[in-house]
N, C-alpha and C. Protein backbone atom coordinates (compact mmCIF):
# COMPACT_ATOMS: atom_id res chain seq x y z
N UNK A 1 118.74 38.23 212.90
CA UNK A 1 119.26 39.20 211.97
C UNK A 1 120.73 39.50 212.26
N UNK A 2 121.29 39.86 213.13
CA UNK A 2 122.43 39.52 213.73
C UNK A 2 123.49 38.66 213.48
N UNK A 3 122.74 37.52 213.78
CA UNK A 3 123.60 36.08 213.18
C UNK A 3 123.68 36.28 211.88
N UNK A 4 122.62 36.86 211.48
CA UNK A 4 122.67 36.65 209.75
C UNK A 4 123.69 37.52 208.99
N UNK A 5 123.52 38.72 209.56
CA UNK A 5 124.68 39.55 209.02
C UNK A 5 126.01 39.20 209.25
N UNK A 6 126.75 39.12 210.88
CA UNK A 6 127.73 39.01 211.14
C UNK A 6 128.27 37.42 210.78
N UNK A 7 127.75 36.57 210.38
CA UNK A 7 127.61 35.30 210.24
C UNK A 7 129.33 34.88 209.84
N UNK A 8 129.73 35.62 208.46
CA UNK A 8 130.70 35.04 207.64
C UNK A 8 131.91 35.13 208.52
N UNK A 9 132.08 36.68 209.32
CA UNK A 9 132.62 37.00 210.33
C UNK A 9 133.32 36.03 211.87
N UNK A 10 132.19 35.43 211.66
CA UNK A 10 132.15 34.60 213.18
C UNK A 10 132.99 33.37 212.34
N UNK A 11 132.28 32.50 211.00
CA UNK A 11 132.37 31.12 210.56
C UNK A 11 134.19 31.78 210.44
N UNK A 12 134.85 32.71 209.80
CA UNK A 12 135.96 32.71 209.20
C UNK A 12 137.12 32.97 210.34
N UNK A 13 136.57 33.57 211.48
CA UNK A 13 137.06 33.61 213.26
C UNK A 13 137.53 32.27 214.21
N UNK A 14 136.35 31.40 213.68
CA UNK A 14 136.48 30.26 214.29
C UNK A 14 137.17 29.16 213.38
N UNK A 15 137.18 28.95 211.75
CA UNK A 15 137.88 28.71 211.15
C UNK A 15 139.38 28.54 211.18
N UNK A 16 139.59 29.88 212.02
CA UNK A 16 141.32 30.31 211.99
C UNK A 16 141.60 29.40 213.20
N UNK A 17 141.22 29.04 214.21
CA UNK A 17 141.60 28.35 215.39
C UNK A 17 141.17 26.92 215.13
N UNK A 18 139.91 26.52 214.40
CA UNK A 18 140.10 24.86 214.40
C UNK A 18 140.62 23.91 213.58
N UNK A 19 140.34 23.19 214.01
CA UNK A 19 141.40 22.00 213.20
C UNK A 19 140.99 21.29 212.13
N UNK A 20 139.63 21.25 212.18
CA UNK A 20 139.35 20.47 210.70
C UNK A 20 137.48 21.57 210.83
N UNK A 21 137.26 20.81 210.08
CA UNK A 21 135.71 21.82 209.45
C UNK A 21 134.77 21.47 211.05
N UNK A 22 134.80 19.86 211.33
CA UNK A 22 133.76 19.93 213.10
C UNK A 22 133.99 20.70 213.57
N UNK A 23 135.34 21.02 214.00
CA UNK A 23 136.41 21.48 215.08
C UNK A 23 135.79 23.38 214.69
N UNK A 24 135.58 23.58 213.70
CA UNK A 24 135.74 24.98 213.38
C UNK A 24 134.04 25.28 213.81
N UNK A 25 133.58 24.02 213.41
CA UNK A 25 131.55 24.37 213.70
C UNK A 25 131.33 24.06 214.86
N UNK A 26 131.54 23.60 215.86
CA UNK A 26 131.97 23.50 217.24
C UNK A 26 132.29 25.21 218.14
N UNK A 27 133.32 25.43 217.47
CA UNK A 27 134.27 26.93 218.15
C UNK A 27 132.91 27.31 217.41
N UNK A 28 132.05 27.79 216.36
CA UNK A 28 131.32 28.79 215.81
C UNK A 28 129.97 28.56 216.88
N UNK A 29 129.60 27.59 217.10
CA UNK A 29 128.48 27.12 217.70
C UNK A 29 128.65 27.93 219.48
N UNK A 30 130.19 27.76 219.90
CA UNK A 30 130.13 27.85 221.37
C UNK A 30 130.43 29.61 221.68
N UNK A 31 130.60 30.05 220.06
CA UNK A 31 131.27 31.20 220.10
C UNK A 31 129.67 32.18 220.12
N UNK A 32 128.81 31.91 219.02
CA UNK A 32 126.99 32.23 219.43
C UNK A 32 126.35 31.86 220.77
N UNK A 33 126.71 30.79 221.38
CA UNK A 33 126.48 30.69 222.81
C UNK A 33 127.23 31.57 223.63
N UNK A 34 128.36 31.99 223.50
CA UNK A 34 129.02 32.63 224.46
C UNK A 34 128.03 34.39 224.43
N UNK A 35 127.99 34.56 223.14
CA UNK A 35 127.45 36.40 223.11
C UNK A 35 126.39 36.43 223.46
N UNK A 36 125.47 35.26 223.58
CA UNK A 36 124.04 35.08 223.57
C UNK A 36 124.13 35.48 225.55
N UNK A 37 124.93 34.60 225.63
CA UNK A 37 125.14 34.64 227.33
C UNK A 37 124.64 35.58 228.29
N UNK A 38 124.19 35.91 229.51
CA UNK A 38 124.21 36.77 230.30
C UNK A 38 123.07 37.84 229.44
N UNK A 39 122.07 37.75 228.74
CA UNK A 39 121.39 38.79 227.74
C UNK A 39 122.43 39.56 226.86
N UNK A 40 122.80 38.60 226.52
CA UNK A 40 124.57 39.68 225.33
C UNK A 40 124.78 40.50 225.98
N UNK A 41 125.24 40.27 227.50
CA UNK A 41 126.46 41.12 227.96
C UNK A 41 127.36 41.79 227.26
N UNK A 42 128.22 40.57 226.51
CA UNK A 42 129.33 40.96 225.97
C UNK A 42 129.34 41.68 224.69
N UNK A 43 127.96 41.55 223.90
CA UNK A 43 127.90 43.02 222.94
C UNK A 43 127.70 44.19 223.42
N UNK A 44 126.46 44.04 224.58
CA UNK A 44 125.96 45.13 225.39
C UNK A 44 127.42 46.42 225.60
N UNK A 45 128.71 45.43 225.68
CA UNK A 45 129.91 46.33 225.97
C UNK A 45 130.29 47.17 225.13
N UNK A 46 129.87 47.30 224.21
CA UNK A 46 130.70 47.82 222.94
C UNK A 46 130.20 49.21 222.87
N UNK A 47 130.78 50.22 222.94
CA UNK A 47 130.48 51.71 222.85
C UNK A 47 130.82 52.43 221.50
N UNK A 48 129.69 53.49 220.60
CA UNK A 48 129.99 53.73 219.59
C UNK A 48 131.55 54.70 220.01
N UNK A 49 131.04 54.95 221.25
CA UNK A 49 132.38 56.43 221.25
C UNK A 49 133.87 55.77 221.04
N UNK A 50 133.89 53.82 220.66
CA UNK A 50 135.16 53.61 220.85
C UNK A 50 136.19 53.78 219.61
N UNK A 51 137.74 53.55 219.47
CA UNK A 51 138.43 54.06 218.74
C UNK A 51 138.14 53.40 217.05
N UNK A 52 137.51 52.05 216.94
CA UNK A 52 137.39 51.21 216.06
C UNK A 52 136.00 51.00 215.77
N UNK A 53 135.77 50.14 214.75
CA UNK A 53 134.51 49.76 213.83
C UNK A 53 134.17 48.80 214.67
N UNK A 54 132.60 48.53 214.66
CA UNK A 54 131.95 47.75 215.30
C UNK A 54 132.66 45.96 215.11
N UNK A 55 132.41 46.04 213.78
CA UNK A 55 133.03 44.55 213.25
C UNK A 55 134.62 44.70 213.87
N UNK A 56 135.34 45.31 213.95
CA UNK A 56 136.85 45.47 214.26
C UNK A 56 136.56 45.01 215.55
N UNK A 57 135.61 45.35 216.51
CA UNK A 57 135.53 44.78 217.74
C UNK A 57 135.63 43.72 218.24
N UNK A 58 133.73 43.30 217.31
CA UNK A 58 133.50 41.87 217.00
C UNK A 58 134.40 40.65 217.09
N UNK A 59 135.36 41.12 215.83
CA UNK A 59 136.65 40.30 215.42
C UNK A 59 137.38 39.88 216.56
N UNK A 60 137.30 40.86 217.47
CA UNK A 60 138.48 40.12 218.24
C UNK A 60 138.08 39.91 219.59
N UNK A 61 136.59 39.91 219.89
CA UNK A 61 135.71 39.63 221.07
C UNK A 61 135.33 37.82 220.02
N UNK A 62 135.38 37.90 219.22
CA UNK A 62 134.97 36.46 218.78
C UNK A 62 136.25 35.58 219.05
N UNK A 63 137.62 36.14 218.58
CA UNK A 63 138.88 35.54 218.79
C UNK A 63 139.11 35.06 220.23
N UNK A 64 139.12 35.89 220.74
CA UNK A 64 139.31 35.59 222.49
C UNK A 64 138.48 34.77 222.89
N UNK A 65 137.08 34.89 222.32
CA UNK A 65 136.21 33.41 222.96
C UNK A 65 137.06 32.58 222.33
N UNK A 66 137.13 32.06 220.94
CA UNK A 66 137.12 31.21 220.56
C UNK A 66 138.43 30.87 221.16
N UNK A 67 139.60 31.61 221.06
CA UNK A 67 140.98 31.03 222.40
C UNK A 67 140.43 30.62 223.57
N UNK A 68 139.62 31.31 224.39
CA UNK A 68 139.18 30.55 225.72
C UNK A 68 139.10 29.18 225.73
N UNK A 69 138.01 29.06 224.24
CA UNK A 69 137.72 27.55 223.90
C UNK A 69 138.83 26.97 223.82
N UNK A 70 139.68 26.89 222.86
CA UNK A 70 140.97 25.94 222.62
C UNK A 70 141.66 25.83 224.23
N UNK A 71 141.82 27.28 224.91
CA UNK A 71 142.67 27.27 225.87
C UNK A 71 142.02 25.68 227.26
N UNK A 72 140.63 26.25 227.04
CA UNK A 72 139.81 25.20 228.12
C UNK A 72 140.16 23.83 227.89
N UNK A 73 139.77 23.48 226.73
CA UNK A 73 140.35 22.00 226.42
C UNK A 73 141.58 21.13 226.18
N UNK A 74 142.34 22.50 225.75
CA UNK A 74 143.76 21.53 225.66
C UNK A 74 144.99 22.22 226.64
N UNK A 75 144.23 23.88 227.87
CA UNK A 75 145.25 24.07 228.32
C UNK A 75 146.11 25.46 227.37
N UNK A 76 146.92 26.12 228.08
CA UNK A 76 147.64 27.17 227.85
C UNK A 76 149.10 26.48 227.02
N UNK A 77 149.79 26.79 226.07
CA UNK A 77 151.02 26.81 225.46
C UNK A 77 151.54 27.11 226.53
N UNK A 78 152.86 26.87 227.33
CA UNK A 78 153.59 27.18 228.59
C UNK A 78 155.21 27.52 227.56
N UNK A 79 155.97 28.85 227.63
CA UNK A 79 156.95 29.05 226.80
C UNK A 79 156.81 28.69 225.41
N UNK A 80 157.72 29.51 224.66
CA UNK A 80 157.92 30.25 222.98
C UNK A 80 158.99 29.07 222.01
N UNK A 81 159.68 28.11 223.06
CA UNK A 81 160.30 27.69 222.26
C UNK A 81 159.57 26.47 221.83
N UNK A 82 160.35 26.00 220.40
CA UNK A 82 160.14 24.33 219.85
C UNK A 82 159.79 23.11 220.48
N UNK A 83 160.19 23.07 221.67
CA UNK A 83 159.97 22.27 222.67
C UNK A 83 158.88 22.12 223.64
N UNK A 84 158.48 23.75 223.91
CA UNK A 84 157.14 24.28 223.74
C UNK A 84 155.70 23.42 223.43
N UNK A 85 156.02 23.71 221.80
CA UNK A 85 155.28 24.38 220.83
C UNK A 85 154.86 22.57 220.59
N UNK A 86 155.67 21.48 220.54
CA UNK A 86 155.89 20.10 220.43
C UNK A 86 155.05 19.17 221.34
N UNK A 87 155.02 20.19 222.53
CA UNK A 87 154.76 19.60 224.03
C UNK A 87 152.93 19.55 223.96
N UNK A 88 153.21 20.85 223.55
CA UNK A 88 151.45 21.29 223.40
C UNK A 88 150.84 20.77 222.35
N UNK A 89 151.62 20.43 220.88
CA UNK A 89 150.70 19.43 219.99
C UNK A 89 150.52 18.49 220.58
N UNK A 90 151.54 17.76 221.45
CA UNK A 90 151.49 16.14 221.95
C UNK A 90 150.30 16.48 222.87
N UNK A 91 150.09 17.22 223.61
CA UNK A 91 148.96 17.47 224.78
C UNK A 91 147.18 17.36 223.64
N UNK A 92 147.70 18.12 222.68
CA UNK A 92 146.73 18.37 221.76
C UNK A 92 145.89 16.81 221.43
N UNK A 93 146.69 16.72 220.76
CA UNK A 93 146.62 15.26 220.14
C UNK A 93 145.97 13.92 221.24
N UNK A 94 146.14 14.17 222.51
CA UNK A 94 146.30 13.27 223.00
C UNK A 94 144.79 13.38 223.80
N UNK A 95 144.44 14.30 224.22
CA UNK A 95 143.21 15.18 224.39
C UNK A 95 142.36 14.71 223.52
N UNK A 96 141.89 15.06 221.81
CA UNK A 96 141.57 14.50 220.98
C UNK A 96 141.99 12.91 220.62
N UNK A 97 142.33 11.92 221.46
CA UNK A 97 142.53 10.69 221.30
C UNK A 97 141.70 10.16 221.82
N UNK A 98 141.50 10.56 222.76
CA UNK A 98 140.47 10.59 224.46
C UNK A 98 139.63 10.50 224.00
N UNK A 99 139.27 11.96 224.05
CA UNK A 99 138.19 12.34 223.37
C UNK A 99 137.14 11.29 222.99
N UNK A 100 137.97 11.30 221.40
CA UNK A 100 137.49 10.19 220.92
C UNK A 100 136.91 8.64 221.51
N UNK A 101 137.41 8.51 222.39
CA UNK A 101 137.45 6.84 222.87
C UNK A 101 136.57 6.83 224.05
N UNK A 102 136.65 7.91 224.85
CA UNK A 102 135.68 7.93 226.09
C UNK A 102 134.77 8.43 225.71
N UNK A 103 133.46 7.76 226.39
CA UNK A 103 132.30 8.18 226.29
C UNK A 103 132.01 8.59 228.09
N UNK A 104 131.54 9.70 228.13
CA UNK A 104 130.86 10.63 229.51
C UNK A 104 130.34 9.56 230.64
N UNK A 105 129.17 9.10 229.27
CA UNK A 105 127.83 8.29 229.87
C UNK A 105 128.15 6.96 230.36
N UNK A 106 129.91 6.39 229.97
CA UNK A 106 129.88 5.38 230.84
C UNK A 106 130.88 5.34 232.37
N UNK A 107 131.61 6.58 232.52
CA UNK A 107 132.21 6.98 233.58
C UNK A 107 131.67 6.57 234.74
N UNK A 108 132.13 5.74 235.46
CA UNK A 108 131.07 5.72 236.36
C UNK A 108 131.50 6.77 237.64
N UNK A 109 130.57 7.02 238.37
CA UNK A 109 130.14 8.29 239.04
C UNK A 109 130.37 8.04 241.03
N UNK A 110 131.28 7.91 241.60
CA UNK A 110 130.89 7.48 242.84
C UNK A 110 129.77 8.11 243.43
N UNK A 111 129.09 9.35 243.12
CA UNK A 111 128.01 9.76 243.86
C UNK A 111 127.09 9.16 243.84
N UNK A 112 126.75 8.25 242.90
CA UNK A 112 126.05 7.51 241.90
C UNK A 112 124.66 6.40 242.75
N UNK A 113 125.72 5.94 243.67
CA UNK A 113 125.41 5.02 245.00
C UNK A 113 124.08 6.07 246.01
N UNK A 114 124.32 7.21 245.84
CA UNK A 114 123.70 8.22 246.98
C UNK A 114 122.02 8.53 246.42
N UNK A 115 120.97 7.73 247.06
CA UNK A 115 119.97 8.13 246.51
C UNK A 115 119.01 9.50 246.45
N UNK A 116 119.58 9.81 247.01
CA UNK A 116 119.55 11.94 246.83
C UNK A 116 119.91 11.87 245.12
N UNK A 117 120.87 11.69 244.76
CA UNK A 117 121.33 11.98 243.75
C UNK A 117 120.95 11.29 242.39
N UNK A 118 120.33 9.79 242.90
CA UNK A 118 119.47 9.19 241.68
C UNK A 118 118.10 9.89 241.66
N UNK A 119 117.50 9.94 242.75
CA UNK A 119 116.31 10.35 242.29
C UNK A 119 116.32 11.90 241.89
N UNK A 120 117.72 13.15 242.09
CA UNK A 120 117.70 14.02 241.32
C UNK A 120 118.06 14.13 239.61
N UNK A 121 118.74 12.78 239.47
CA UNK A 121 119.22 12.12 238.06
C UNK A 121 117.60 12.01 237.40
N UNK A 122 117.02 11.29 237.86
CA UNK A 122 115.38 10.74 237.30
C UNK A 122 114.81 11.87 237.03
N UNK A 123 114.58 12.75 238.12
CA UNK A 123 113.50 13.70 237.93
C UNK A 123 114.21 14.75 236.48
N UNK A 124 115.44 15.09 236.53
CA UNK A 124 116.30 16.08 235.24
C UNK A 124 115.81 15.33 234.63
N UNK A 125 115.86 13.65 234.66
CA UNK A 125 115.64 13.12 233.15
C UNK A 125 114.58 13.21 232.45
N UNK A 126 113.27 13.03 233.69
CA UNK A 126 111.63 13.30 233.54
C UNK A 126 111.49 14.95 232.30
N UNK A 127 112.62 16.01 233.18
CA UNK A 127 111.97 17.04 232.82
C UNK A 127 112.77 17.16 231.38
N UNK A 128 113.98 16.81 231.20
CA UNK A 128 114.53 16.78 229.18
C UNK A 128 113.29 16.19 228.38
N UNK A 129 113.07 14.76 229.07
CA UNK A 129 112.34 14.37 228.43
C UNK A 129 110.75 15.36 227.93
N UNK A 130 110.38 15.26 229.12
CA UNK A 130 109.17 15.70 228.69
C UNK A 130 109.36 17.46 227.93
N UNK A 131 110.30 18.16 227.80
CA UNK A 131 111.04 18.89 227.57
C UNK A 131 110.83 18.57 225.77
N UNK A 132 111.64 17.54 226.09
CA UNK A 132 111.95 16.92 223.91
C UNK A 132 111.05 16.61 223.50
N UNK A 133 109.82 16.14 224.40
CA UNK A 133 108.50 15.46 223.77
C UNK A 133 107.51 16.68 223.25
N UNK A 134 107.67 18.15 223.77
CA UNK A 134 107.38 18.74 222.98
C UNK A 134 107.57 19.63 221.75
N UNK A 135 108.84 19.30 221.50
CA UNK A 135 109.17 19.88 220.42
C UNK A 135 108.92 18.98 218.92
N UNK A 136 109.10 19.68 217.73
CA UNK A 136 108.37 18.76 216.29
C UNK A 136 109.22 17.47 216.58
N UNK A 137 108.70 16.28 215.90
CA UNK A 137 109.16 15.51 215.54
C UNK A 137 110.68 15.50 214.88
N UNK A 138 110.48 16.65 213.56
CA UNK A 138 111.46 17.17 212.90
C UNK A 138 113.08 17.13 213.64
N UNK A 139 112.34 18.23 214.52
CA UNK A 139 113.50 18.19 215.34
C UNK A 139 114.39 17.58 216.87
N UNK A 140 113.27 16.85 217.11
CA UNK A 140 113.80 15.91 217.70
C UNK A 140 115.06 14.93 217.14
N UNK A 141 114.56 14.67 215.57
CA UNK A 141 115.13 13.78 214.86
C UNK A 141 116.73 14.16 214.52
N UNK A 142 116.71 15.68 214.70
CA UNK A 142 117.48 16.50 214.06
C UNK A 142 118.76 16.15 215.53
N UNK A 143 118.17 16.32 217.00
CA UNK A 143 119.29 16.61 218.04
C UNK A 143 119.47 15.15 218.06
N UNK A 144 118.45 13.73 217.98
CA UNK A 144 118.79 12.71 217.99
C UNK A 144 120.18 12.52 216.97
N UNK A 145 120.00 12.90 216.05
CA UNK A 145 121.53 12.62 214.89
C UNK A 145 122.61 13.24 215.12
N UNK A 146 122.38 14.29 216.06
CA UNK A 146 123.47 15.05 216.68
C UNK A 146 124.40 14.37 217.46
N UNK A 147 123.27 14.18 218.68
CA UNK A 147 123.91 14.23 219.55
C UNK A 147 124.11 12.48 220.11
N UNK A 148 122.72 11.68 219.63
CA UNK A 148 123.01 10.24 219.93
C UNK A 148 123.64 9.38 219.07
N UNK A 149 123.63 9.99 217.78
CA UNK A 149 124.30 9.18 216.53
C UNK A 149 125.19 9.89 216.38
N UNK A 150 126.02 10.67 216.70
CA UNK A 150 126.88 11.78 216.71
C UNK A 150 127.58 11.98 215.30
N UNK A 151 126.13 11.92 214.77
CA UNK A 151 126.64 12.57 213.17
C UNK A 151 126.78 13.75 213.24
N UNK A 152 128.30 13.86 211.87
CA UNK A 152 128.50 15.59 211.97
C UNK A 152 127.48 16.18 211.05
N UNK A 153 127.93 17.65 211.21
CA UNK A 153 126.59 18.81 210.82
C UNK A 153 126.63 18.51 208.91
N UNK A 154 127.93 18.29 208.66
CA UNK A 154 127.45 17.77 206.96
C UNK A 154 126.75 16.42 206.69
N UNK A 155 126.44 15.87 207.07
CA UNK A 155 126.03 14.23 207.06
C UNK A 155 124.57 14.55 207.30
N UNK A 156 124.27 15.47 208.39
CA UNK A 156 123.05 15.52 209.12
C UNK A 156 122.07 16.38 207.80
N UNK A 157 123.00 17.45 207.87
CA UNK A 157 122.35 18.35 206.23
C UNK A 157 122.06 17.37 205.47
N UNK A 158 122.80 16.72 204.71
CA UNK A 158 122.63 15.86 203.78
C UNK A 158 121.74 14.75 203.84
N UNK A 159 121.50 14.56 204.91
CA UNK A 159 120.60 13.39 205.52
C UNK A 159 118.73 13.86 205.70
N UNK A 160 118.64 15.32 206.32
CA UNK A 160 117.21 15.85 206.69
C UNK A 160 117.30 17.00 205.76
N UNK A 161 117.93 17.33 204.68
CA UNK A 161 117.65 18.52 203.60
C UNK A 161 118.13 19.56 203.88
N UNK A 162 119.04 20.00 204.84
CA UNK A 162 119.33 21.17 205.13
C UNK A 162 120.28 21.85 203.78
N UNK A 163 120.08 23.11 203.65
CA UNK A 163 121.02 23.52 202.76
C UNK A 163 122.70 23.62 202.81
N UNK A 164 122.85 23.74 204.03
CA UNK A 164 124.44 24.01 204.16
C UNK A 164 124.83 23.13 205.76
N UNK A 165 126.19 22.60 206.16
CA UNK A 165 126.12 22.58 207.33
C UNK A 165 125.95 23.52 208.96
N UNK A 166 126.05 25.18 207.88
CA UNK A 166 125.58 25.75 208.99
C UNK A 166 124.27 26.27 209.50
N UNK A 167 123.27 26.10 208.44
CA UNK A 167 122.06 25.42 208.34
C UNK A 167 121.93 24.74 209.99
N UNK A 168 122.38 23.69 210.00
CA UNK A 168 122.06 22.65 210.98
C UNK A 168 122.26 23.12 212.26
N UNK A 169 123.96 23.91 212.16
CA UNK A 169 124.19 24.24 213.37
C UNK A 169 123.28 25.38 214.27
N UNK A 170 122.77 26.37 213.54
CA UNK A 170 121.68 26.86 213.32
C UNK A 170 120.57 26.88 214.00
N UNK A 171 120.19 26.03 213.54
CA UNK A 171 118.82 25.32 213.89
C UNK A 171 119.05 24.59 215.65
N UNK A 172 120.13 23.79 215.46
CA UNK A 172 120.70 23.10 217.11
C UNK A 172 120.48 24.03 218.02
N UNK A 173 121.24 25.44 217.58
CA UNK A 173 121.99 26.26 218.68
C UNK A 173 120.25 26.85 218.79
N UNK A 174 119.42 26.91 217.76
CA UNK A 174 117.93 27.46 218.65
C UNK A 174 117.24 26.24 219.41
N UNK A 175 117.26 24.89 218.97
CA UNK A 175 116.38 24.12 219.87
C UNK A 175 117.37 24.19 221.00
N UNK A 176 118.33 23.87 221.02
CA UNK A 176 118.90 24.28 222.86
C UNK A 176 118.68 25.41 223.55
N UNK A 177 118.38 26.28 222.88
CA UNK A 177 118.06 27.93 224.04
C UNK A 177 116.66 27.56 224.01
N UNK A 178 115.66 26.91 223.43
CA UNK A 178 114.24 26.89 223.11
C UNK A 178 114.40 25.41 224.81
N UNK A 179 115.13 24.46 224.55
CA UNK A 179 115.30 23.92 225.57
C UNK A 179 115.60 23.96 227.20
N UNK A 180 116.44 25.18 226.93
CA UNK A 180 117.58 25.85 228.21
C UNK A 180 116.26 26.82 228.69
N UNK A 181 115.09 26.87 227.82
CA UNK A 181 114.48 27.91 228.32
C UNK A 181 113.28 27.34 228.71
N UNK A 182 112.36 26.18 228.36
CA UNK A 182 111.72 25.34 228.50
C UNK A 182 112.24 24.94 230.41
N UNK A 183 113.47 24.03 230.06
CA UNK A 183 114.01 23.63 231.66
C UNK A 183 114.35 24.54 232.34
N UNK A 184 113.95 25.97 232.38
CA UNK A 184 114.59 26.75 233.50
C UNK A 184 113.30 27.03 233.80
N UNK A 185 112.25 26.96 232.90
CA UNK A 185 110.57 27.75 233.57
C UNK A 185 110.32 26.76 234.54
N UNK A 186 111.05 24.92 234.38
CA UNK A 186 110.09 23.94 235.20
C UNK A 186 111.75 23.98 236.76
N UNK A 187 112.56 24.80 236.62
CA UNK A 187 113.14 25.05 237.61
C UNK A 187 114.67 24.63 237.84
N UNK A 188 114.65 24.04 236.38
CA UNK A 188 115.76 23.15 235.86
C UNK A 188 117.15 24.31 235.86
N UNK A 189 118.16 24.53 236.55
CA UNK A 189 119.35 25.31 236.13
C UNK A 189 120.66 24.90 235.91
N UNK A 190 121.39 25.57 234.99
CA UNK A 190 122.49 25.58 234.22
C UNK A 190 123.22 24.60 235.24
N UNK A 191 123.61 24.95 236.38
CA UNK A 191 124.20 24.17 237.34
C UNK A 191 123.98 24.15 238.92
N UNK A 192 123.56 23.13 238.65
CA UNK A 192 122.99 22.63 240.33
C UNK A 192 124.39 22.42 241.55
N UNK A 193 124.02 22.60 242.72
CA UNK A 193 125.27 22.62 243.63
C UNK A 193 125.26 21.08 243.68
């Protein structure tokens, strides 16, 4: 109910910082993960006694995530001038080139060699898996197009019936907490040392 109300709020927040429509459903997606965080810490903060409207808050607790985001990936703007401002598209750009061209999964890993660390690789994999094997078919099909065919959220709508692309995103951002919550009962956490 939440999402539902504040919804247009968040999509038109994250809009203002990305770069094309992914880029903007991406920031909206990480920006619902961020409040969700910690049991919504970060709404939990908000006091009626403060000087402004709830949404006035919102607005700019959504902004600052969504800067964190840009800031994380491409880095801080360093100085105001042209030269600046030039430096940091080229950083931009070049980031998103990458991006594009590298894939994670073929990096190879020097820890990789250490069998401590394969057979902790196997067993995470045992538990996603058996993790994904219980969820619908439906939606299996749904994170498979996501995330292995890395179709975007309009293609994917258009593809399994969804009404809108935020529809999809939607739906993702619950099978991953339905997931995140699945792998933490079998002991699975956010980040292992």
């Amino acid at each position: 109910m939440f999402v539902e109300t504040h919804s247009r709020l968040f999509l038109h927040t994250a809009r203002t910082l990305g770069r094309d429509y992914d880029a903007a459903m991406d920031a909206y997606a990480y920006l619902l993960e961020q409040l969700r965080r910690d049991d919504f810490h970060r709404l939990r903060a908000y006091t009626s006694q403060s000087r402004c409207k709830f949404t006035t808050w919102l607005v700019v607790v959504a902004r600052r995530l969504c800067l964190d985001r840009v800031r994380q990936r491409y880095g801080r703007l360093h100085g105001t001038g042209p030269q600046s401002r030039e430096a940091h598209g080229v950083r931009r750009r070049l980031v998103d080139l990458l991006a594009e061209e590298l894939d994670a999964s073929e990096l190879a890993d020097p820890a990789d060699d250490n069998p401590e660390t394969q057979l902790r690789a196997s067993e995470l994999n045992r538990a996603l898996l058996s993790a994904l094997m219980g969820l619908e078919p439906r939606d299996r099909l749904l994170l498979k197009l996501r995330f292995a065919d890395e179709l975007a959220a309009r293609e994917i709508g258009h593809v399994m019936g969804f009404t809108t692309p935020f529809h999809v995103y939607r739906r993702l951002n619950t099978l991953l907490g339905q997931l995140r919550t699945t792998l933490a009962r079998r002991g699975v956490r956010d980040s292992e040392p």
